[in-house]
Protein backbone atom coordinates (compact mmCIF):
# COMPACT_ATOMS: atom_id res chain seq x y z
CA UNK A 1 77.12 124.57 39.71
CA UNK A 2 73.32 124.91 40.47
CA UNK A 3 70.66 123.49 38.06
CA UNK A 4 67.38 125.11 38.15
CA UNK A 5 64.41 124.34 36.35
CA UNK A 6 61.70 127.17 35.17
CA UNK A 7 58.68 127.53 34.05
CA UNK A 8 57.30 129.03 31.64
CA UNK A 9 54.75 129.86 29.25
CA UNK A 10 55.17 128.09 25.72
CA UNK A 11 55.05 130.83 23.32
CA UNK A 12 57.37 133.28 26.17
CA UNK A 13 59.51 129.94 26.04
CA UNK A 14 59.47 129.46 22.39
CA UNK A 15 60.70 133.43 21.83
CA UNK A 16 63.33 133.16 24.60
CA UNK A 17 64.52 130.37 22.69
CA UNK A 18 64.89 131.52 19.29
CA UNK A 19 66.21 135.27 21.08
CA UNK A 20 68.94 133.05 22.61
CA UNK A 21 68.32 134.07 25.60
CA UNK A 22 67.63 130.13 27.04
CA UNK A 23 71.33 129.77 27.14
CA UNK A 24 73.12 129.48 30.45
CA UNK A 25 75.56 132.18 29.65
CA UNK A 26 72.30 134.21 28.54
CA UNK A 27 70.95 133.62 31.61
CA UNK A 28 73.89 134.18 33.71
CA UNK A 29 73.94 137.76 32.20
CA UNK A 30 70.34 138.60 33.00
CA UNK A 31 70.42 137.20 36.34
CA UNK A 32 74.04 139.75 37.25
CA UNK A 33 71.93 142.35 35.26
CA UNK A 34 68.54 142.44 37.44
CA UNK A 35 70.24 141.85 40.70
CA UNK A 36 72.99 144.70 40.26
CA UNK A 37 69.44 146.82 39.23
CA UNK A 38 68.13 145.77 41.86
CA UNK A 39 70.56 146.56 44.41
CA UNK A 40 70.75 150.31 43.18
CA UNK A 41 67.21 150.53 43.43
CA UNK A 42 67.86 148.93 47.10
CA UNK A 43 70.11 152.26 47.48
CA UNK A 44 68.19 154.52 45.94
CA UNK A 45 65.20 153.54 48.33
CA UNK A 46 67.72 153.77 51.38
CA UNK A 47 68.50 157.54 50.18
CA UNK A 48 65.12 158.72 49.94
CA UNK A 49 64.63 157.23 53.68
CA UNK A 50 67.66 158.66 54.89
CA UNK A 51 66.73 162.22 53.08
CA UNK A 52 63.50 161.95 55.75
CA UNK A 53 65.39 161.30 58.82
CA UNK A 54 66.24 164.22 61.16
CA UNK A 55 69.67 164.68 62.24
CA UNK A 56 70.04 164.20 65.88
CA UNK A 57 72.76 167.29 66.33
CA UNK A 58 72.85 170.87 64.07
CA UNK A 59 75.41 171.90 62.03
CA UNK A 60 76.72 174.51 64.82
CA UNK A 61 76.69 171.46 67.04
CA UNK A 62 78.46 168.98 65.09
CA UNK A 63 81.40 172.04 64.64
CA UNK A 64 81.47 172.35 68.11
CA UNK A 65 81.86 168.71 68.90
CA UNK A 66 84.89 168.17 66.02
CA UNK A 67 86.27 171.55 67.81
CA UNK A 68 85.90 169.90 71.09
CA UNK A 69 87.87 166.72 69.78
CA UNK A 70 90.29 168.37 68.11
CA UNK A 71 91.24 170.59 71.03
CA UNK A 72 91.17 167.70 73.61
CA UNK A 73 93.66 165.92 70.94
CA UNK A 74 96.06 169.29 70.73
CA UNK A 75 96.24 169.09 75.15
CA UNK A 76 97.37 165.10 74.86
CA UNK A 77 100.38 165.84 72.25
């Protein structure tokens, strides 16, 4: 177990407090909650980049290559 110490402003303090939300199982909760929001963000971020990259082959020459495979693998059996 890690022990952490914040700080804060009094009155944001004083309303965490009283909201409960001071608590270590409180805590716990909003710590899984931003990092899980933050890791779909992370994705969502990664899928607009991706949506801006190129592809290095067309369609008609990815076909071609998974025709290519799939014939060299019928001439082994």
């Amino acid at each position: 177990m890690t022990n952490i110490t914040v700080s804060l402003p009094d009155e944001l303090a004083q309303e965490a407090q009283s909201a409960g939300l001071l608590r270590p199982d409180a805590i716990e909760r909003l710590l899984r909650e931003a990092m899980k929001k933050r890791q779909i963000d992370q994705l969502f971020t990664t899928m607009d980049k991706l949506v801006q990259v190129k592809p290095a082959l067309t369609e008609a020459e990815i076909d071609a290559e998974i025709a290519a495979a799939r014939a060299d693998r019928a001439r082994r059996r």
